[in-house]
C-alpha atoms as a PDB file:
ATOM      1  CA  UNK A   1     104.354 133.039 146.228  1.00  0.00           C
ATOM      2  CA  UNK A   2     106.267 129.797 144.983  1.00  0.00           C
ATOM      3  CA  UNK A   3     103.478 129.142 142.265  1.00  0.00           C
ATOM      4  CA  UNK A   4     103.920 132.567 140.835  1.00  0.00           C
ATOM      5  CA  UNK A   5     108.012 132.281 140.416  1.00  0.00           C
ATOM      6  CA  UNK A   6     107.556 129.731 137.543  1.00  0.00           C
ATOM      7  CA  UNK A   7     104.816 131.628 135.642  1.00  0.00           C
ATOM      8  CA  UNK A   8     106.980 134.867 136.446  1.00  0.00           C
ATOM      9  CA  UNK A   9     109.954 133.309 134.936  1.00  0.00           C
ATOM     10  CA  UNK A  10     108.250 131.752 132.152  1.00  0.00           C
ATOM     11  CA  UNK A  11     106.453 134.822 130.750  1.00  0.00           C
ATOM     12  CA  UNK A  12     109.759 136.731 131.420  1.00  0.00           C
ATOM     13  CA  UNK A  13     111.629 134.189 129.235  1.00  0.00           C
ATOM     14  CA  UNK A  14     108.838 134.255 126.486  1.00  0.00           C
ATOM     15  CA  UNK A  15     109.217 138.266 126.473  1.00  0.00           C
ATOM     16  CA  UNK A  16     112.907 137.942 125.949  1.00  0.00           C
ATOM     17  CA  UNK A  17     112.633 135.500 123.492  1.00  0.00           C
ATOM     18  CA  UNK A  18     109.770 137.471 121.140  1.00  0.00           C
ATOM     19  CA  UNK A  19     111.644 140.747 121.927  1.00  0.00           C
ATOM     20  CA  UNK A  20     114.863 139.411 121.059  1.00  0.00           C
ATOM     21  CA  UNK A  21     113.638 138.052 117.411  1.00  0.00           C
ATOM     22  CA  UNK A  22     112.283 141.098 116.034  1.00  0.00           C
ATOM     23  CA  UNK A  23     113.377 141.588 112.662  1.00  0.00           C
ATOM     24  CA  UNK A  24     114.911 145.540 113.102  1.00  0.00           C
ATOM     25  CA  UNK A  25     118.224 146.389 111.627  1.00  0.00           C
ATOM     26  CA  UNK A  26     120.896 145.243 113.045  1.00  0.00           C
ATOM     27  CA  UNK A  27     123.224 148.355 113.211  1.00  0.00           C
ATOM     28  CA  UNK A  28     125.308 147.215 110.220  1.00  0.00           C
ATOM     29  CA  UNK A  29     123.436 149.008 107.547  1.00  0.00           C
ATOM     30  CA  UNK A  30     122.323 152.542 108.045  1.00  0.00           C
ATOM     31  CA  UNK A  31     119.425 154.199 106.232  1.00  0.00           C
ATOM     32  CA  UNK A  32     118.973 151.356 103.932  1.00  0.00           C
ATOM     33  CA  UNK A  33     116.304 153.321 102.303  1.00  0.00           C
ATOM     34  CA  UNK A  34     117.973 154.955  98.996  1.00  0.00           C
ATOM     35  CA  UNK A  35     118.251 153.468  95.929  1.00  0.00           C
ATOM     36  CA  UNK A  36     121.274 152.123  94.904  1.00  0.00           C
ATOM     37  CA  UNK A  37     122.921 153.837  91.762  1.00  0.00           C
ATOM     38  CA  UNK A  38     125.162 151.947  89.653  1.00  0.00           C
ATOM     39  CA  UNK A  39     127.237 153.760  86.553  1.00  0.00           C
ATOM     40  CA  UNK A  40     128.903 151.606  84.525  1.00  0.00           C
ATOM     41  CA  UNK A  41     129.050 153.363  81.109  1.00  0.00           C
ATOM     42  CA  UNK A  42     132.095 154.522  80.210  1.00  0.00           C
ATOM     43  CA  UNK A  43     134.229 153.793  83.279  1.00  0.00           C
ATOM     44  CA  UNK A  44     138.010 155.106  83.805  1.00  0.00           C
ATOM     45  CA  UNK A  45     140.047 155.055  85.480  1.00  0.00           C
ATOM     46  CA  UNK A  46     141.785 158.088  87.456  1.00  0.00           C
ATOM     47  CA  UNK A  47     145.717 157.686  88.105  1.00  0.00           C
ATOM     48  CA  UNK A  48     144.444 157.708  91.850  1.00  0.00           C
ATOM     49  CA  UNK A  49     142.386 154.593  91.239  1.00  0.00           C
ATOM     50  CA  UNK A  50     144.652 152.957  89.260  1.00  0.00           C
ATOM     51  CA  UNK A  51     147.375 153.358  92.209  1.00  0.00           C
ATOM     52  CA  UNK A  52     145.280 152.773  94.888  1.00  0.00           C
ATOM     53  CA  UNK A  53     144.236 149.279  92.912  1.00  0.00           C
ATOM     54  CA  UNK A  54     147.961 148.241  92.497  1.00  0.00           C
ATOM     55  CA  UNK A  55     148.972 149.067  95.702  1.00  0.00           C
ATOM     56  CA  UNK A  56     146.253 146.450  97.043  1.00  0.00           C
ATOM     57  CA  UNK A  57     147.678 144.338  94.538  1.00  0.00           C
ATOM     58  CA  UNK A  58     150.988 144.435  95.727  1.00  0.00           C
ATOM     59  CA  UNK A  59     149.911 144.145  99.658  1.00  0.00           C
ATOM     60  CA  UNK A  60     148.400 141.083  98.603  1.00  0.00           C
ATOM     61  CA  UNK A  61     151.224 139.343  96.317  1.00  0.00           C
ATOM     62  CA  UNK A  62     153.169 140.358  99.463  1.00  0.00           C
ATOM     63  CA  UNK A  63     151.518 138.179 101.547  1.00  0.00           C
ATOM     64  CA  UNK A  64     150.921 135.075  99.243  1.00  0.00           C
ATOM     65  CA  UNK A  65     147.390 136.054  97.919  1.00  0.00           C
ATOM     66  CA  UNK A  66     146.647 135.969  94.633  1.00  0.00           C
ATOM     67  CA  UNK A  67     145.800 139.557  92.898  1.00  0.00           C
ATOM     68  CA  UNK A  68     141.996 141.045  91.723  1.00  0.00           C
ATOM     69  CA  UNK A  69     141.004 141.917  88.567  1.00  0.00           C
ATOM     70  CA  UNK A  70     139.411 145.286  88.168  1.00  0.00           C
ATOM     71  CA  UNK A  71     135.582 144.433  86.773  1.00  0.00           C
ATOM     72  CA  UNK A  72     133.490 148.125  85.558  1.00  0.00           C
ATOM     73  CA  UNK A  73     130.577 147.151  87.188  1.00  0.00           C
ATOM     74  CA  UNK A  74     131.891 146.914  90.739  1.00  0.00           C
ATOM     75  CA  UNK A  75     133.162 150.332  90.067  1.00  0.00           C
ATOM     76  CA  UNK A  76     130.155 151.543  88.747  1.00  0.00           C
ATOM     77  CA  UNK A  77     128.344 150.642  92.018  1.00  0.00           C
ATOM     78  CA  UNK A  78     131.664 151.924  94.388  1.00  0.00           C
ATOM     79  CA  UNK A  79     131.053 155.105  92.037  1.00  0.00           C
ATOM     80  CA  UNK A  80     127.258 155.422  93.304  1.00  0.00           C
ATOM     81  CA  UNK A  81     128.346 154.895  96.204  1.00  0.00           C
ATOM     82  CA  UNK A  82     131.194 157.668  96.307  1.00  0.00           C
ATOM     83  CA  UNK A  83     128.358 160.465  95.303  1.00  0.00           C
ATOM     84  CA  UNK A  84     126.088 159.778  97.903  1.00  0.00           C
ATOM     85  CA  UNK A  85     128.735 159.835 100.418  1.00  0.00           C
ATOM     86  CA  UNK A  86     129.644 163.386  98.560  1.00  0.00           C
ATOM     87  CA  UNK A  87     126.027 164.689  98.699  1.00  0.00           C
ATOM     88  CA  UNK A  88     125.316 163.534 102.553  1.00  0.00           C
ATOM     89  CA  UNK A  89     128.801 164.879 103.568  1.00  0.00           C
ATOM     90  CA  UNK A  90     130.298 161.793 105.423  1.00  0.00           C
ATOM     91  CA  UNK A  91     131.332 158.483 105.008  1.00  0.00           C
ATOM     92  CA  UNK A  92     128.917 155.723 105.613  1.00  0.00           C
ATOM     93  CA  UNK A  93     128.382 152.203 104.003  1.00  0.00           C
ATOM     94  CA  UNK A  94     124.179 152.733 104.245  1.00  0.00           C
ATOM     95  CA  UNK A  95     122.920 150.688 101.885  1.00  0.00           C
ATOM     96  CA  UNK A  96     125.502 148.066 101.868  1.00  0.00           C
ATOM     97  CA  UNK A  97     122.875 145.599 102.135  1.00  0.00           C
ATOM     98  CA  UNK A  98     121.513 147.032  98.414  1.00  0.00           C
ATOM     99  CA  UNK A  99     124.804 147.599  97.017  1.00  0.00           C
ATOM    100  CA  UNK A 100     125.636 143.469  97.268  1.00  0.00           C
ATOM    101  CA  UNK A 101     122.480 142.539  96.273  1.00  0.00           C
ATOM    102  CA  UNK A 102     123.222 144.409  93.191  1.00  0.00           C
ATOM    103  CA  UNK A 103     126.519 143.003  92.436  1.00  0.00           C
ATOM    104  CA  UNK A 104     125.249 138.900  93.296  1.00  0.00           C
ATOM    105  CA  UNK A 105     122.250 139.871  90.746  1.00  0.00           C
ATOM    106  CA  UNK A 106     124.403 141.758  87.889  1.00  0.00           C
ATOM    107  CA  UNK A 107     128.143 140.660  88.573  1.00  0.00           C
ATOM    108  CA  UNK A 108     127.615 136.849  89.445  1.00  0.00           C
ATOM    109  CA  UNK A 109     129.239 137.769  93.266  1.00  0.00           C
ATOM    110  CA  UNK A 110     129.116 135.057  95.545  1.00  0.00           C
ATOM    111  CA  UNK A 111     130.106 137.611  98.383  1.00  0.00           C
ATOM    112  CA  UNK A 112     131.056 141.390  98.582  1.00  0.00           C
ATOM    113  CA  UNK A 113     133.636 143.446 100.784  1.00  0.00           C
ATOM    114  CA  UNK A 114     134.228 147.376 101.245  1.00  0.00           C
ATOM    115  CA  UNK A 115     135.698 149.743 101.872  1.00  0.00           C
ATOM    116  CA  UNK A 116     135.353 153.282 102.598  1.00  0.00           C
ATOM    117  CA  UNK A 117     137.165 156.438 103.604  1.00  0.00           C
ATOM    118  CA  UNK A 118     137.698 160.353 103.750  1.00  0.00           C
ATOM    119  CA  UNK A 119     140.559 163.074 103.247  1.00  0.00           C
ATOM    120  CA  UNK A 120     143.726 161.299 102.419  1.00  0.00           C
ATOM    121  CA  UNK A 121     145.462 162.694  99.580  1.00  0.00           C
ATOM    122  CA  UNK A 122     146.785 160.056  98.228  1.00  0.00           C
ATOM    123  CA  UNK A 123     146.567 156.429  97.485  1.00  0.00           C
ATOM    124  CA  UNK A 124     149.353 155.414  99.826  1.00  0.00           C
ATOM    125  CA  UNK A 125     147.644 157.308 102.240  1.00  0.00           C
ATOM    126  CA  UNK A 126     144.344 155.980 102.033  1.00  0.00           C
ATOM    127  CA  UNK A 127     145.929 152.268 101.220  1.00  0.00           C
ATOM    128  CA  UNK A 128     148.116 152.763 104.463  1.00  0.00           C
ATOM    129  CA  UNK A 129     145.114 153.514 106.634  1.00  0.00           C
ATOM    130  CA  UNK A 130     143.111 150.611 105.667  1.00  0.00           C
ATOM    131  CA  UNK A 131     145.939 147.988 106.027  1.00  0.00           C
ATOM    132  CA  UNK A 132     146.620 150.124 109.532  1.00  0.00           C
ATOM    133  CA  UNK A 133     142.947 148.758 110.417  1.00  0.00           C
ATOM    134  CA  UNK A 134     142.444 145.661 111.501  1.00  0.00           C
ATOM    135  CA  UNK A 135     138.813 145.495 109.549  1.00  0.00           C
ATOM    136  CA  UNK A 136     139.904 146.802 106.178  1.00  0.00           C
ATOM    137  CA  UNK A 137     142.786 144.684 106.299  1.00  0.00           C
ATOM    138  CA  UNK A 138     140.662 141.791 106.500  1.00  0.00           C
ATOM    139  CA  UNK A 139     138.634 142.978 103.283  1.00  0.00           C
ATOM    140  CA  UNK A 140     141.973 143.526 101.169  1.00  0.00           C
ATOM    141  CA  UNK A 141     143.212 140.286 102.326  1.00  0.00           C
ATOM    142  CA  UNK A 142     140.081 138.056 101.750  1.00  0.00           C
ATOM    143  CA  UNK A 143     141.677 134.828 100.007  1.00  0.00           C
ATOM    144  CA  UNK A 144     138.141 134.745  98.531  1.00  0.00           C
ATOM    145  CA  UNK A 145     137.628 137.740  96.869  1.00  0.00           C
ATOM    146  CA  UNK A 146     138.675 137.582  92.999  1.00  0.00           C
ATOM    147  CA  UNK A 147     137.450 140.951  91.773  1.00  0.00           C
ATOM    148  CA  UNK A 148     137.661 144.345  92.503  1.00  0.00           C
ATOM    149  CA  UNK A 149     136.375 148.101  91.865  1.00  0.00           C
ATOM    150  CA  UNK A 150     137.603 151.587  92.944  1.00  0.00           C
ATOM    151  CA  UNK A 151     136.116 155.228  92.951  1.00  0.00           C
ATOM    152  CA  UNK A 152     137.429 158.287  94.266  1.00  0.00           C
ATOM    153  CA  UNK A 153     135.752 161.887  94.174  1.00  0.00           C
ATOM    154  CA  UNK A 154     136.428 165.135  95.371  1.00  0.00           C
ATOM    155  CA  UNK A 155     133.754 167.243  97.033  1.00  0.00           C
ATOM    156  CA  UNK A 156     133.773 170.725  97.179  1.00  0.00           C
ATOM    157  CA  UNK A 157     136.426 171.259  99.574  1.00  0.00           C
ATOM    158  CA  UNK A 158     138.615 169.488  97.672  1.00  0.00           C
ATOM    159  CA  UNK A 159     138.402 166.018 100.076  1.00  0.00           C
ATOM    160  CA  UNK A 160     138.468 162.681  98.949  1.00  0.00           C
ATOM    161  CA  UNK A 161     135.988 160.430  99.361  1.00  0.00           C
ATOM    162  CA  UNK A 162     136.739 156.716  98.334  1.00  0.00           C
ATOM    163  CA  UNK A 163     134.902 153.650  98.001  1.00  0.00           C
ATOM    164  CA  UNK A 164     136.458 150.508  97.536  1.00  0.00           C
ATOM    165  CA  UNK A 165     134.840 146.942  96.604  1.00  0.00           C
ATOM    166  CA  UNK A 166     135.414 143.421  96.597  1.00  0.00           C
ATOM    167  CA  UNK A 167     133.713 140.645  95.188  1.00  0.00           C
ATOM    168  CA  UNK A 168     133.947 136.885  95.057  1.00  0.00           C
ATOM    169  CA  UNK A 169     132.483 135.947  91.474  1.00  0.00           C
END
């Protein structure tokens, strides 16, 4: 019996050790399987946006940070983004993983932050709720991030749906 306690241990060790490596997603990123749609032609700027970007603006000159500069592109992608949250009917960040990739390849970011939410009805709403959570607040107050991009769309209903980006370039 005592000979077949180390081999018993060992293999069980080895099994948790293979197991534990496999390379399956990690939870973070759902359905990374869509392509990732960036619109950067023509880009404005709703009053909505434009709000919601000073507001984060002013949160951060409140606390010492310096403030982001809107860049197209980065809305372009948070405006891909927006849709397919529109056209699956909830808010998600699937395809994070893609969406970064795509700014480090076509905006020069060294790292990339978002946001995302649903229903509020305005931009001190939605800016409120993020600060209110201890993991957006850390995106909006990322020392490192110098850039930013906004999009906001209705759906159907009339809801909001908002992403919100952050890069370090």
């Amino acid at each position: 019996m005592r000979t077949l306690a180390p081999k018993f241990i060992t293999t069980l060790l080895l099994s948790l050790v293979l197991l534990s490596c496999s390379n399956d997603d990690d939870g973070i990123y759902f359905e990374d399987t869509a392509e990732v749609e960036i619109v950067v032609e023509n880009i404005t700027y709703s009053s909505l946006e434009l709000e919601i970007l000073d507001l984060v603006n002013a949160h951060r000159q409140s606390i010492g940070l310096k403030s982001l500069q809107p860049l197209d592109i980065v809305s372009g992608v948070a405006e891909g983004h927006t849709n397919y949250m529109i056209e699956n009917g909830e808010i998600s960040h699937d395809n994070f993983a893609k969406r970064s990739e795509q700014l480090m390849s076509n905006a020069n970011a060294k790292a990339v932050g978002e946001n995302v939410a649903y229903g509020f009805g305005s931009a001190e709403g939605v800016v409120n709720g993020w600060l209110n959570s201890e993991s957006h607040r850390k995106v909006i107050e990322n020392s490192n991030y110098t850039h930013f991009g906004i999009s906001t769309e209705c759906n159907t209903q009339g809801r909001n749906f908002f992403t919100h980006i952050f890069i370090n370039k």
